[in-house]
C-alpha atoms as a PDB file:
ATOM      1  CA  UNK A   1       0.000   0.000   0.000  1.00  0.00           C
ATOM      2  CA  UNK A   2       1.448   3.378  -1.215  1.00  0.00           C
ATOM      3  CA  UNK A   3       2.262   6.073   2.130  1.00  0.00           C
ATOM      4  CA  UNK A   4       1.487   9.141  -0.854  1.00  0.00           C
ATOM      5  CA  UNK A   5       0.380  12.244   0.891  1.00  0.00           C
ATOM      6  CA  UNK A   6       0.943  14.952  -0.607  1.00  0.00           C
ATOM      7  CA  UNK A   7      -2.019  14.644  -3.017  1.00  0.00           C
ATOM      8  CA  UNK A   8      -4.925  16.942  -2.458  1.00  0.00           C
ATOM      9  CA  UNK A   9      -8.054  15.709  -0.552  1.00  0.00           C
ATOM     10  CA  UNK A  10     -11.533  16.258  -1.660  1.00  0.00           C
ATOM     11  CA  UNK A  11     -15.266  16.586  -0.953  1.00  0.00           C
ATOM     12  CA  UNK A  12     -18.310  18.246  -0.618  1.00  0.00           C
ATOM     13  CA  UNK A  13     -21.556  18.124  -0.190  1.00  0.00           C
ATOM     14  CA  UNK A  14     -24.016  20.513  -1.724  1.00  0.00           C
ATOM     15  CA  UNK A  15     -27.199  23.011  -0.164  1.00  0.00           C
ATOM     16  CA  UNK A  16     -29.400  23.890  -2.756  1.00  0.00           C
ATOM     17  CA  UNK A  17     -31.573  26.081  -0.319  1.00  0.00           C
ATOM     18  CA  UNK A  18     -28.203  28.536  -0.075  1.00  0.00           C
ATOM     19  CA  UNK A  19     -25.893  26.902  -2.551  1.00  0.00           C
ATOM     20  CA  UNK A  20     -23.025  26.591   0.120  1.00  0.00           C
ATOM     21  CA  UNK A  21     -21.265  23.452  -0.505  1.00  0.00           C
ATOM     22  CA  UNK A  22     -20.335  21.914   2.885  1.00  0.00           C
ATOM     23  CA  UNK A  23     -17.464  19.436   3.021  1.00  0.00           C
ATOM     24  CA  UNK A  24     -17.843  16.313   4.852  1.00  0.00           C
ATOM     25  CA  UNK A  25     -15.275  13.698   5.401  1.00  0.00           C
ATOM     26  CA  UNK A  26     -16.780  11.392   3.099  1.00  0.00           C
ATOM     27  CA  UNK A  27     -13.545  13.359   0.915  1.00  0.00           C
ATOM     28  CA  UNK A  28     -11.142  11.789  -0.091  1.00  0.00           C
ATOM     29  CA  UNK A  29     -10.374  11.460  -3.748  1.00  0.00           C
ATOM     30  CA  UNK A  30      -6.621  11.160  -4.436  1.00  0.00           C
ATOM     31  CA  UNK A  31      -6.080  11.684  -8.198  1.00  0.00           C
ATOM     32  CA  UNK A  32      -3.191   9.518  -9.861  1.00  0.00           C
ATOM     33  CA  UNK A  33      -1.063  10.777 -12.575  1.00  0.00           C
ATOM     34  CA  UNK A  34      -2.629  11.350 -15.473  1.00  0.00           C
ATOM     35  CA  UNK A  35      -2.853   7.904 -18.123  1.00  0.00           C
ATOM     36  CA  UNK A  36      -1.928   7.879 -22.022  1.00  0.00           C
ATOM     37  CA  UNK A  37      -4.649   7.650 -24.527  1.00  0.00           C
ATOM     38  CA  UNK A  38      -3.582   3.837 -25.453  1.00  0.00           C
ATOM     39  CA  UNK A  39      -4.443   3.155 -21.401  1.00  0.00           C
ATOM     40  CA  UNK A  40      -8.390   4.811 -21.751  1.00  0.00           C
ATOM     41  CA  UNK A  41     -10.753   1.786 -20.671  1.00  0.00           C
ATOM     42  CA  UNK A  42     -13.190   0.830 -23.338  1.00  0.00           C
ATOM     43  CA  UNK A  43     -16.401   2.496 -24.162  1.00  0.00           C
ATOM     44  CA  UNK A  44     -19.414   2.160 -21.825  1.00  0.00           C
ATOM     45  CA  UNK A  45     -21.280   1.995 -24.985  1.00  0.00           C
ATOM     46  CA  UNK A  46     -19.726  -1.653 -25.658  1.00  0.00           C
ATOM     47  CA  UNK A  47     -20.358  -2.779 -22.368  1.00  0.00           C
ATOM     48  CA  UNK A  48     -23.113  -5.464 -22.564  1.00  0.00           C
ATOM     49  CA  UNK A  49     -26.063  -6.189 -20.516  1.00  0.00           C
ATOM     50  CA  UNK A  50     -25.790  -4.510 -16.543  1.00  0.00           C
ATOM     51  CA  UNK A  51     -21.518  -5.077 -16.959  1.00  0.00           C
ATOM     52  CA  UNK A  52     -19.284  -2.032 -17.502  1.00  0.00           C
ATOM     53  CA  UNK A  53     -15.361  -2.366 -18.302  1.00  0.00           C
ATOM     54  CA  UNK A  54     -13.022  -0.296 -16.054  1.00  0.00           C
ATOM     55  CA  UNK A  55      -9.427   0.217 -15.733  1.00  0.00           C
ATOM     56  CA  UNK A  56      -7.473   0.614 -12.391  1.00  0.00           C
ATOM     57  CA  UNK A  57      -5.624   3.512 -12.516  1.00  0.00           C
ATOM     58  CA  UNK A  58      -2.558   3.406  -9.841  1.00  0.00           C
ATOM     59  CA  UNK A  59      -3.375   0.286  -8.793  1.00  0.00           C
ATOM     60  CA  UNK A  60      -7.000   1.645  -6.760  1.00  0.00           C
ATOM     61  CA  UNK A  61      -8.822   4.271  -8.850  1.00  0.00           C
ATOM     62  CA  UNK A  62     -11.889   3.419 -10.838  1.00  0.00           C
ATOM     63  CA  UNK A  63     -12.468   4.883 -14.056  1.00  0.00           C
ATOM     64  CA  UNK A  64     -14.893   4.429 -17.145  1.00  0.00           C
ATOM     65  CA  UNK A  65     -16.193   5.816 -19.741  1.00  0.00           C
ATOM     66  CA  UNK A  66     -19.345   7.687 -19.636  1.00  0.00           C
ATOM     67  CA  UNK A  67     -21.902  10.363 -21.359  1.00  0.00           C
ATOM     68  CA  UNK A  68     -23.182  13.737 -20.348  1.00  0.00           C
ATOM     69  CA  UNK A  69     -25.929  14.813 -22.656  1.00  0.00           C
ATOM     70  CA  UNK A  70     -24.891  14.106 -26.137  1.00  0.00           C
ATOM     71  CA  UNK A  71     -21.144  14.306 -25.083  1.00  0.00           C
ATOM     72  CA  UNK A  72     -19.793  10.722 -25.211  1.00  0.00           C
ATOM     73  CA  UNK A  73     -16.289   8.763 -24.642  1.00  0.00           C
ATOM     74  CA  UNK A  74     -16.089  11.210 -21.113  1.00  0.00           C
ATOM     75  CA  UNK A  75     -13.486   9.896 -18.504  1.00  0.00           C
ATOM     76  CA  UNK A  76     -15.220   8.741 -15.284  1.00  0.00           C
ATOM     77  CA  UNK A  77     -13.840   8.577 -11.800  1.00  0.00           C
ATOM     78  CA  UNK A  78     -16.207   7.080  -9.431  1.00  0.00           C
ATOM     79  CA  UNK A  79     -15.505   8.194  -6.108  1.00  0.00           C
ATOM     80  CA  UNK A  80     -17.795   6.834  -3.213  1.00  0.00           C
ATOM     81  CA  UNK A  81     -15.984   9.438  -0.562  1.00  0.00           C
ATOM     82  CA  UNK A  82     -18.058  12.109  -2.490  1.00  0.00           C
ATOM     83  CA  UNK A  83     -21.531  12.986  -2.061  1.00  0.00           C
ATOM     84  CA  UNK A  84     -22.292  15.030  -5.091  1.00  0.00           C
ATOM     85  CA  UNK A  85     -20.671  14.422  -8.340  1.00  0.00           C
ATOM     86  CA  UNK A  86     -18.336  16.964  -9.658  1.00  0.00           C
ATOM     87  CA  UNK A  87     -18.394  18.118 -13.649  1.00  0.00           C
ATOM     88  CA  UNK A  88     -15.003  19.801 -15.236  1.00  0.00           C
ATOM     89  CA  UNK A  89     -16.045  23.125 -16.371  1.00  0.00           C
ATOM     90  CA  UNK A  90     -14.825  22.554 -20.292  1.00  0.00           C
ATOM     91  CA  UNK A  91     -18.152  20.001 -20.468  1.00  0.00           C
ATOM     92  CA  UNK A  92     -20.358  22.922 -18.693  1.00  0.00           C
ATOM     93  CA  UNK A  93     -19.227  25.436 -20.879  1.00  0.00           C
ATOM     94  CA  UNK A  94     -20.029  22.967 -23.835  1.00  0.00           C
ATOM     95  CA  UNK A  95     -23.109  22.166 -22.528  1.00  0.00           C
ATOM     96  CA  UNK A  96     -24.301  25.951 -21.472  1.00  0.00           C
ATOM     97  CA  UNK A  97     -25.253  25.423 -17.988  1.00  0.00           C
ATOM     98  CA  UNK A  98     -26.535  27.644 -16.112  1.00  0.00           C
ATOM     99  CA  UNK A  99     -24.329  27.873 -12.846  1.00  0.00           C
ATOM    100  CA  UNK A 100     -24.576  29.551  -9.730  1.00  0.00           C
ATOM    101  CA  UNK A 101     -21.385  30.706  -7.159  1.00  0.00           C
ATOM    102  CA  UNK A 102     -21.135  27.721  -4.824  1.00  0.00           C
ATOM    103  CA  UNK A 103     -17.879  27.243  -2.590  1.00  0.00           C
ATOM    104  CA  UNK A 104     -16.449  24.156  -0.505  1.00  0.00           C
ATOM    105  CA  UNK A 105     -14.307  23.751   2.545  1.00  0.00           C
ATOM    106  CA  UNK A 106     -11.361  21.138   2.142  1.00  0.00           C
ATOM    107  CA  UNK A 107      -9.182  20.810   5.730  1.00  0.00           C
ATOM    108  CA  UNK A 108      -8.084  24.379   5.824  1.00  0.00           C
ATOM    109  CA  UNK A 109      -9.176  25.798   2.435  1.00  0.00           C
ATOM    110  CA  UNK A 110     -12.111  26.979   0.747  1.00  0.00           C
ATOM    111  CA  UNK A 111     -12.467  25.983  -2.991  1.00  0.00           C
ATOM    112  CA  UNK A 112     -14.802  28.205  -5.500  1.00  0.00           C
ATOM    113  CA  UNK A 113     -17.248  25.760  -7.326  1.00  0.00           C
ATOM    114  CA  UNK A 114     -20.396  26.583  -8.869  1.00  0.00           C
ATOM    115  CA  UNK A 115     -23.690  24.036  -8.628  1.00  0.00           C
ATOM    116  CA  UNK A 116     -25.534  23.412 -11.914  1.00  0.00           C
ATOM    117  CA  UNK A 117     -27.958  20.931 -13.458  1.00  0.00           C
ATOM    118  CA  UNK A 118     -26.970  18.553 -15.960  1.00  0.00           C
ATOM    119  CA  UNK A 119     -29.495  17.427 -18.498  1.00  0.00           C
ATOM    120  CA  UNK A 120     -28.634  13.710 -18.507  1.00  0.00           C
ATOM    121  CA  UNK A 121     -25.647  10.931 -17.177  1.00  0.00           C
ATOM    122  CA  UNK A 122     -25.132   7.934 -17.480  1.00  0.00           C
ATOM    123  CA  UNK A 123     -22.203   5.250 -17.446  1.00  0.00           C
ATOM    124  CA  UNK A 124     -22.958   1.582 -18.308  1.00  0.00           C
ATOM    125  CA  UNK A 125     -26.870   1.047 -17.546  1.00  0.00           C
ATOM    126  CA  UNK A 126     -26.808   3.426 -15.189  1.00  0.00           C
ATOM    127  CA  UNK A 127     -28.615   6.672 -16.362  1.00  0.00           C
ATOM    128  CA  UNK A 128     -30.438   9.732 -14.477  1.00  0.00           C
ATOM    129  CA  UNK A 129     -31.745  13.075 -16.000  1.00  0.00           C
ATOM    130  CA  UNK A 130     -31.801  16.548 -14.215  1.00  0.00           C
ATOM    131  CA  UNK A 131     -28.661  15.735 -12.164  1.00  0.00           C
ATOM    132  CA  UNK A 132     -27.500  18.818  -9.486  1.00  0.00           C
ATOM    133  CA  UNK A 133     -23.518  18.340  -9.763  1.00  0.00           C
ATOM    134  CA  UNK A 134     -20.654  20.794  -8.844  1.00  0.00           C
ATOM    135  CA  UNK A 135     -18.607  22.447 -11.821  1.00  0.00           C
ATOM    136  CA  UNK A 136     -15.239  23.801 -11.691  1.00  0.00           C
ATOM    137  CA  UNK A 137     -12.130  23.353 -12.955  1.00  0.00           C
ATOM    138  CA  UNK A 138     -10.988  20.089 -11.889  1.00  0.00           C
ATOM    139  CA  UNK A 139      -6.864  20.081 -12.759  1.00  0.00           C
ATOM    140  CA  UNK A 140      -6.572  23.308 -10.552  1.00  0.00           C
ATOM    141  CA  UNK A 141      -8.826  21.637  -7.770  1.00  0.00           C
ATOM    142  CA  UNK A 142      -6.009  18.666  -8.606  1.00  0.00           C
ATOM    143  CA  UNK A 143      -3.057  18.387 -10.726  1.00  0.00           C
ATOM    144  CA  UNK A 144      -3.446  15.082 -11.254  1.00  0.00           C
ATOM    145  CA  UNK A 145      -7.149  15.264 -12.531  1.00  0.00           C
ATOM    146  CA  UNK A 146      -6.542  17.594 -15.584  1.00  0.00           C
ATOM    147  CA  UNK A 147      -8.154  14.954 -18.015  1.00  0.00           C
ATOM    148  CA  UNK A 148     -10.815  13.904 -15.913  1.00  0.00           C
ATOM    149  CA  UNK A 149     -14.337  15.104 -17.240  1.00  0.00           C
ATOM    150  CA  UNK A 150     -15.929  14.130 -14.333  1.00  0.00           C
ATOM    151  CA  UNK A 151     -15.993  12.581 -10.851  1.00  0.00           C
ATOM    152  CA  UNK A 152     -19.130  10.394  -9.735  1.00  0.00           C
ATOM    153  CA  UNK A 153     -20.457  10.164  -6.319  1.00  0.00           C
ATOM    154  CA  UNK A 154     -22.756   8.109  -4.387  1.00  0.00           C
ATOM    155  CA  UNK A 155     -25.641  10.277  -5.298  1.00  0.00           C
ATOM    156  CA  UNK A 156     -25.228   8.779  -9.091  1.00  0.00           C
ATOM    157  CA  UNK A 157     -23.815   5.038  -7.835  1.00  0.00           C
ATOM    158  CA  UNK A 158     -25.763   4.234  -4.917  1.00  0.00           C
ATOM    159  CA  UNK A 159     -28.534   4.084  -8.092  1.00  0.00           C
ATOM    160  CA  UNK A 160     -27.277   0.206  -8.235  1.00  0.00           C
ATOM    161  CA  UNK A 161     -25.959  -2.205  -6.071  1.00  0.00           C
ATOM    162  CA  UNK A 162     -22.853  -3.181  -7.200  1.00  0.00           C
ATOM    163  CA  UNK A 163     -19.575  -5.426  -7.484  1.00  0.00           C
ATOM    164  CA  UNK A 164     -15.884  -4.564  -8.689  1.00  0.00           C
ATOM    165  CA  UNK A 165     -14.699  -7.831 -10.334  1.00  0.00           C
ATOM    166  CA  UNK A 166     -10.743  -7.087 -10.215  1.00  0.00           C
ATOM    167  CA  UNK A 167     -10.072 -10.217 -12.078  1.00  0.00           C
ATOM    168  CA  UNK A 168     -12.252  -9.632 -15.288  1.00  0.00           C
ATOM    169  CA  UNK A 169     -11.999  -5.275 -14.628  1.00  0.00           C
ATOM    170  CA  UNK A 170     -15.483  -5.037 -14.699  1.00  0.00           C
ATOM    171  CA  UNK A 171     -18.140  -3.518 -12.807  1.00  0.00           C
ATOM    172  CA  UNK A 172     -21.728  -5.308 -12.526  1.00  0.00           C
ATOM    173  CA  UNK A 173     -24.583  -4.100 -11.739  1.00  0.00           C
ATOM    174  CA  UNK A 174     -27.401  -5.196  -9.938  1.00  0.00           C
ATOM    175  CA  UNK A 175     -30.174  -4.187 -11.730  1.00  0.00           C
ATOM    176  CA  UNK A 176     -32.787  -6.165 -10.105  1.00  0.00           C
ATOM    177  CA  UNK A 177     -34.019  -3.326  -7.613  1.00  0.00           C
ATOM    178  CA  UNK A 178     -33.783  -0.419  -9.565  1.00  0.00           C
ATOM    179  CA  UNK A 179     -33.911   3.393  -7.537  1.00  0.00           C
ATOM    180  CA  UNK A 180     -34.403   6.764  -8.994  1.00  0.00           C
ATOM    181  CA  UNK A 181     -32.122   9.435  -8.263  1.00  0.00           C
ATOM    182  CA  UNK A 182     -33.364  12.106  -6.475  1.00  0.00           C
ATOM    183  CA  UNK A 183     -30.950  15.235  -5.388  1.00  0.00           C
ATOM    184  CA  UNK A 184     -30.616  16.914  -2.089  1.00  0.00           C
ATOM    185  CA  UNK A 185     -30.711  14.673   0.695  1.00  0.00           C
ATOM    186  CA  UNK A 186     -29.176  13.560   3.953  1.00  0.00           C
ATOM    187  CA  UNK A 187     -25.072  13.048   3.052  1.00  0.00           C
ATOM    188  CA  UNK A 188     -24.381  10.704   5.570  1.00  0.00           C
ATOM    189  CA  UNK A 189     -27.384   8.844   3.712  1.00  0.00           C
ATOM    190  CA  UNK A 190     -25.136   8.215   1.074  1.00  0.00           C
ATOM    191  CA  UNK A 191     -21.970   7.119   2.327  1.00  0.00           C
ATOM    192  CA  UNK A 192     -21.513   3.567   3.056  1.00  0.00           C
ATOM    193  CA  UNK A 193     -19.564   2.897   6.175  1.00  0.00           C
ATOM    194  CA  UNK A 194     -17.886  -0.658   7.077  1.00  0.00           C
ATOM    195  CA  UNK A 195     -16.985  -2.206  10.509  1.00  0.00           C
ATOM    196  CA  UNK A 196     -13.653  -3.196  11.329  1.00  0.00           C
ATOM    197  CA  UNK A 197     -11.785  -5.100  14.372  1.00  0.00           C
ATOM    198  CA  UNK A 198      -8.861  -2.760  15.111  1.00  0.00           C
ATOM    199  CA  UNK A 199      -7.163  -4.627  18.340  1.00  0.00           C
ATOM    200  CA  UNK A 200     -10.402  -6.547  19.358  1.00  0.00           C
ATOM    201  CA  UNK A 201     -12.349  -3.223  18.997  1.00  0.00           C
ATOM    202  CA  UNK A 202     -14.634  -1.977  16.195  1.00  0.00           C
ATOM    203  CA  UNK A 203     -14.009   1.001  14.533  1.00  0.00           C
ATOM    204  CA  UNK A 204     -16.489   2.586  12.025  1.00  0.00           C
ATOM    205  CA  UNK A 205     -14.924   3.778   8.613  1.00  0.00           C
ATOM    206  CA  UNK A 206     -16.373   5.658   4.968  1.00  0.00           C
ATOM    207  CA  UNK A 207     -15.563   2.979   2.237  1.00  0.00           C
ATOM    208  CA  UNK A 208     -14.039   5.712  -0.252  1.00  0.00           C
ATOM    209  CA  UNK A 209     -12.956   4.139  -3.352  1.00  0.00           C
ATOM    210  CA  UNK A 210     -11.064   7.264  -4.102  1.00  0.00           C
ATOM    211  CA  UNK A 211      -8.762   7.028  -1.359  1.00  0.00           C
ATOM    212  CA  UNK A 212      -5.583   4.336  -1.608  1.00  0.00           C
ATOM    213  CA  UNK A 213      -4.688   3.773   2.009  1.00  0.00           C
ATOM    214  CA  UNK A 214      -6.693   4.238   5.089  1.00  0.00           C
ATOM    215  CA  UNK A 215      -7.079   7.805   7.346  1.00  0.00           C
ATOM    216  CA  UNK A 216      -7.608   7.462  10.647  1.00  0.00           C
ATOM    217  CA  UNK A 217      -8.913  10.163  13.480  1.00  0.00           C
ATOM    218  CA  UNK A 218      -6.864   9.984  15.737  1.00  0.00           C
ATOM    219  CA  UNK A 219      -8.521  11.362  18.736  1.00  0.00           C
ATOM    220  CA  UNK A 220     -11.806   9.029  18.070  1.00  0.00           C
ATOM    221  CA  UNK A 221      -9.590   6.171  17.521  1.00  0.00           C
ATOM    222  CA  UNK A 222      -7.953   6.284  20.460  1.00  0.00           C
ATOM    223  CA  UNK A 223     -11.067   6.621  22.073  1.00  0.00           C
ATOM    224  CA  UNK A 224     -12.753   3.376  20.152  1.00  0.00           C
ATOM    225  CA  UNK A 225      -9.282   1.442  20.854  1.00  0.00           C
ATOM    226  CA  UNK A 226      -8.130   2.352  24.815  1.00  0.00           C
ATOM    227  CA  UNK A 227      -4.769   1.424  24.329  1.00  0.00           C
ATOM    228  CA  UNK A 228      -4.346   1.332  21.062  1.00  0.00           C
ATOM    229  CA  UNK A 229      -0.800   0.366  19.797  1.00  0.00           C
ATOM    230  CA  UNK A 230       1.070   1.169  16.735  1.00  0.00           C
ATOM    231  CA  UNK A 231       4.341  -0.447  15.178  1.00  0.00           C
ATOM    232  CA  UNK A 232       7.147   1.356  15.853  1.00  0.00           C
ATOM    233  CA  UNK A 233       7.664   5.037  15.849  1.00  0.00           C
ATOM    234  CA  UNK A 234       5.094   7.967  14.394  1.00  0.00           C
ATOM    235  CA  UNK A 235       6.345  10.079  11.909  1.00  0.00           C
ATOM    236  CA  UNK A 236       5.027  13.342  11.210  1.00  0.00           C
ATOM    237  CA  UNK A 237       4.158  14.468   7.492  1.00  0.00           C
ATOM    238  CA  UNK A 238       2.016  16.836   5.433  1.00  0.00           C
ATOM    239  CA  UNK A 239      -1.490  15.913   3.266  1.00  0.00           C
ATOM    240  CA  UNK A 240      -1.694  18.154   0.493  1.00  0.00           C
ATOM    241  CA  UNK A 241       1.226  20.480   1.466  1.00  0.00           C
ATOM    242  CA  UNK A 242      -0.691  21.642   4.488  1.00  0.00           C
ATOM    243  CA  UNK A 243      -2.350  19.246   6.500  1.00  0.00           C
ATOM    244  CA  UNK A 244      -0.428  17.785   9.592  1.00  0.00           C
ATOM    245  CA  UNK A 245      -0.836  14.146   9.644  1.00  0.00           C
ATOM    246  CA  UNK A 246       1.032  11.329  11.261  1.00  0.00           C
ATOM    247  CA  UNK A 247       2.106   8.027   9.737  1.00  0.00           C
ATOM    248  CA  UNK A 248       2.216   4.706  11.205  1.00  0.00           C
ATOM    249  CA  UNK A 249       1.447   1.180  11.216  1.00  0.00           C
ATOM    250  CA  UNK A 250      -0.858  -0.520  13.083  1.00  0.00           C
ATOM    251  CA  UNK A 251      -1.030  -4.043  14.221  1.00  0.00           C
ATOM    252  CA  UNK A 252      -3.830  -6.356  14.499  1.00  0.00           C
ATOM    253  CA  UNK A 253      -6.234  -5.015  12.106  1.00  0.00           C
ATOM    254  CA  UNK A 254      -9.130  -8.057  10.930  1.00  0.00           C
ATOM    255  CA  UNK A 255     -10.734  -7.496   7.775  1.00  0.00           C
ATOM    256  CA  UNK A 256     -12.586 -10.710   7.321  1.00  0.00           C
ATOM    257  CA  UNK A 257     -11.124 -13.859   8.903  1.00  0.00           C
ATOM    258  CA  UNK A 258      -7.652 -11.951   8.595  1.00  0.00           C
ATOM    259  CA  UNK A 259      -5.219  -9.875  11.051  1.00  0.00           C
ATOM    260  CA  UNK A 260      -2.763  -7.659   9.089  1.00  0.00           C
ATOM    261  CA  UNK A 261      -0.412  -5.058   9.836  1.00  0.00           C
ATOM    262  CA  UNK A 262      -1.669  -1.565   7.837  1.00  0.00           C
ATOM    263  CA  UNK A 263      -0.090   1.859   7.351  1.00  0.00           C
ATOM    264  CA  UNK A 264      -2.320   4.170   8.276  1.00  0.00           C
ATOM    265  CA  UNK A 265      -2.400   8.118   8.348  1.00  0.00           C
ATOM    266  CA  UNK A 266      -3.640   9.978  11.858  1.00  0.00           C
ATOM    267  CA  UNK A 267      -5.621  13.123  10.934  1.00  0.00           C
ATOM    268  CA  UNK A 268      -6.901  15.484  13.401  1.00  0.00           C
ATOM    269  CA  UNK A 269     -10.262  14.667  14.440  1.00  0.00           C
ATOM    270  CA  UNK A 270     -13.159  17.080  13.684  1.00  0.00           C
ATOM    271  CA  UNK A 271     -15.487  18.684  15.139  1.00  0.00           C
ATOM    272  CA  UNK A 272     -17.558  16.367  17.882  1.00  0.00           C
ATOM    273  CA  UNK A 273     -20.805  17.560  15.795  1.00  0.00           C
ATOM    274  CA  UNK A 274     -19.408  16.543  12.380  1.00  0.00           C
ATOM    275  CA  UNK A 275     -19.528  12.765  11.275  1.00  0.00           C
ATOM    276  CA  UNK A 276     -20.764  11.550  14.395  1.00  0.00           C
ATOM    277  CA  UNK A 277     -19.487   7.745  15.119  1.00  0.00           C
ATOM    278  CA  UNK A 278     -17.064   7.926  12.302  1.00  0.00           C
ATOM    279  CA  UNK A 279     -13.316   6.718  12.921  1.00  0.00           C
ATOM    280  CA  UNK A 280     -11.799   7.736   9.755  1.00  0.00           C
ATOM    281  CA  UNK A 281     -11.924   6.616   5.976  1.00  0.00           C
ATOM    282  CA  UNK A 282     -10.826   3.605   4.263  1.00  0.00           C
ATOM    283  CA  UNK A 283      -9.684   2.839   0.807  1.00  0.00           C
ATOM    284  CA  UNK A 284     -11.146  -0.538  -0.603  1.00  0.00           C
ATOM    285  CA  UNK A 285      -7.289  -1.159  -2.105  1.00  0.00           C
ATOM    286  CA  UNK A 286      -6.688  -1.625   1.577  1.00  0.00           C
ATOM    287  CA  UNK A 287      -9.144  -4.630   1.710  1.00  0.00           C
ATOM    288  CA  UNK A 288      -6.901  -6.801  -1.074  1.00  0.00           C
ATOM    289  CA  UNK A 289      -9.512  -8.251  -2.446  1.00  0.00           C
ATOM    290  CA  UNK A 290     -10.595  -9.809  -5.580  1.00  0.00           C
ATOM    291  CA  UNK A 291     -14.361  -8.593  -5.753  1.00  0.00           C
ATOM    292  CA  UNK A 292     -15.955  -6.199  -3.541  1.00  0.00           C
ATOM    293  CA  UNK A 293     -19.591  -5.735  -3.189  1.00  0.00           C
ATOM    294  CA  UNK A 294     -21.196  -2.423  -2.331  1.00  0.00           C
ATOM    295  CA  UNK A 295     -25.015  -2.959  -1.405  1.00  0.00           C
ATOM    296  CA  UNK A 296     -26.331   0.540  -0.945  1.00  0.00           C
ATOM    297  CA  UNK A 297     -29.507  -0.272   0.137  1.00  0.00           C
ATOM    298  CA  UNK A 298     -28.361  -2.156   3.120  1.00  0.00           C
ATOM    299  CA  UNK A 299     -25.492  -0.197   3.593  1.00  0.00           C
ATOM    300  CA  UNK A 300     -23.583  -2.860   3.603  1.00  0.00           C
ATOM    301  CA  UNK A 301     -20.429  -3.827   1.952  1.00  0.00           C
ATOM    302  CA  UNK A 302     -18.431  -7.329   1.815  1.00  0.00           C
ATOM    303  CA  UNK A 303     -15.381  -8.914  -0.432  1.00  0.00           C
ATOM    304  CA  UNK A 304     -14.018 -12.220  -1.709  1.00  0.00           C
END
């Protein structure tokens, strides 16, 4: 599992009712380097039946091809540590939305976004009309996401239940209890959280497919684990070129019917009113599985 952490951070979570765009820690999306034409995954439009190709991009991001209106053969990042899908401003500006000032809080910043309607999404079966997304400028937001048209959050994928099948790079989708997407919204609603035994104590953790390792709070932790142990020493390092985090390993973590070891990132805890019960976020890279099942409507997730 890659330490990286000097990559920016994001999320947000849009209010129509004011259009300020609050930032939750369902957030993490760290963007790889950019890929080469020759590495673009196949068209969703040749995906068959409720299956969609993908390609892993730095070993843990998932990206596809998708559509926005009648602009095809887009670049897809699905992201379920964001709430609201984002849109790269080049597509808005093709598509003449109309936009309004919105703005988000990341850690210590505030990023200028506006909100907007598209007329139509979809990637692989998956399709909604009248979708509220962010737009802005996504490679200044990230350098690393400068050809990324779009990013898409749990508002568009929890419209599915659905697997990652590492060994064939598909996605499948369970089609069988269909959901219509509807914006606005509790955001805690939307993220899917999964249990873990960290030293014989559970811990409760955002499944963020955007995010490669695992970050941890390290206040609540230590809370949820009295006593908690790490391996070795702590070592102090920077997320994003400005937030303070520490890195270490800790022992005795059971995903499944397995203890590991797992480098981890402590970030300051936030406030006691914000994300209430949540230890931190977790990559699914982290789980090294072979097929990982997200089941939004039971809020469940599980892996093979």
């Amino acid at each position: 599992m890659s330490r990286k952490l000097d990559l920016d951070a994001t999320a947000a979570e849009a209010n129509s009712m004011n259009r300020w765009v609050l930032s939750l820690a369902c957030l993490s999306l760290f963007f790889p380097p950019p890929s080469h034409a020759d590495d673009q995954p196949r068209p969703s439009e040749n995906a068959s039946g409720s299956e969609l190709p993908f390609r892993l991009s730095s070993g843990y991001l998932i990206q596809v091809e998708g559509r926005i209106g009648d602009h095809t053969h887009l670049k897809f990042i699905l992201d379920t540590g964001a709430t609201i899908s984002m849109v790269d401003q080049r597509i808005a500006q093709k598509l003449k939305l109309d936009a309004h000032p919105a703005q988000s809080f990341n850690f210590d910043r505030n990023l200028q976004w506006e909100t907007a309607t598209i007329p139509e999404v979809q990637f692989g079966p998956i399709r909604a009309a009248n979708v509220a997304v962010l737009v802005g400028d996504l490679a200044r937001y990230s350098e690393f996401a400068s050809k990324a048209d779009a990013i898409i959050g749990t508002d568009l994928l929890n419209l599915s239940n659905l697997t990652i099948d590492f060994d064939a790079g598909n996605l499948i989708f369970d089609l069988t209890e269909p959901r219509t997407y509807l914006a606005g919204g509790d955001p805690m609603a939307k993220c899917l959280i999964v249990e873990l035994q960290v030293q014989d104590r559970p811990v409760h953790l955002i499944v963020d497919t955007g995010l490669q390792g695992m970050l941890l709070y390290e206040e609540r932790l230590r809370k949820s684990v009295p006593g908690l142990r790490t391996a070795g020493s702590l070592k102090n390092a920077t997320m994003g070129g400005r937030v303070q985090v520490k890195q270490a390993t800790l022992p005795d973590v059971r995903f499944g019917n397995r203890n590991r070891e797992v480098h981890i990132a402590f970030l300051p805890s936030p406030a006691a009113g914000t994300l209430p019960g949540i230890d931190g976020i977790v990559g699914i890279a982290v789980l090294q599985a072979r097929r990982v099942h997200f089941d939004f409507s039971r809020k469940t997730l599980t892996w093979e």
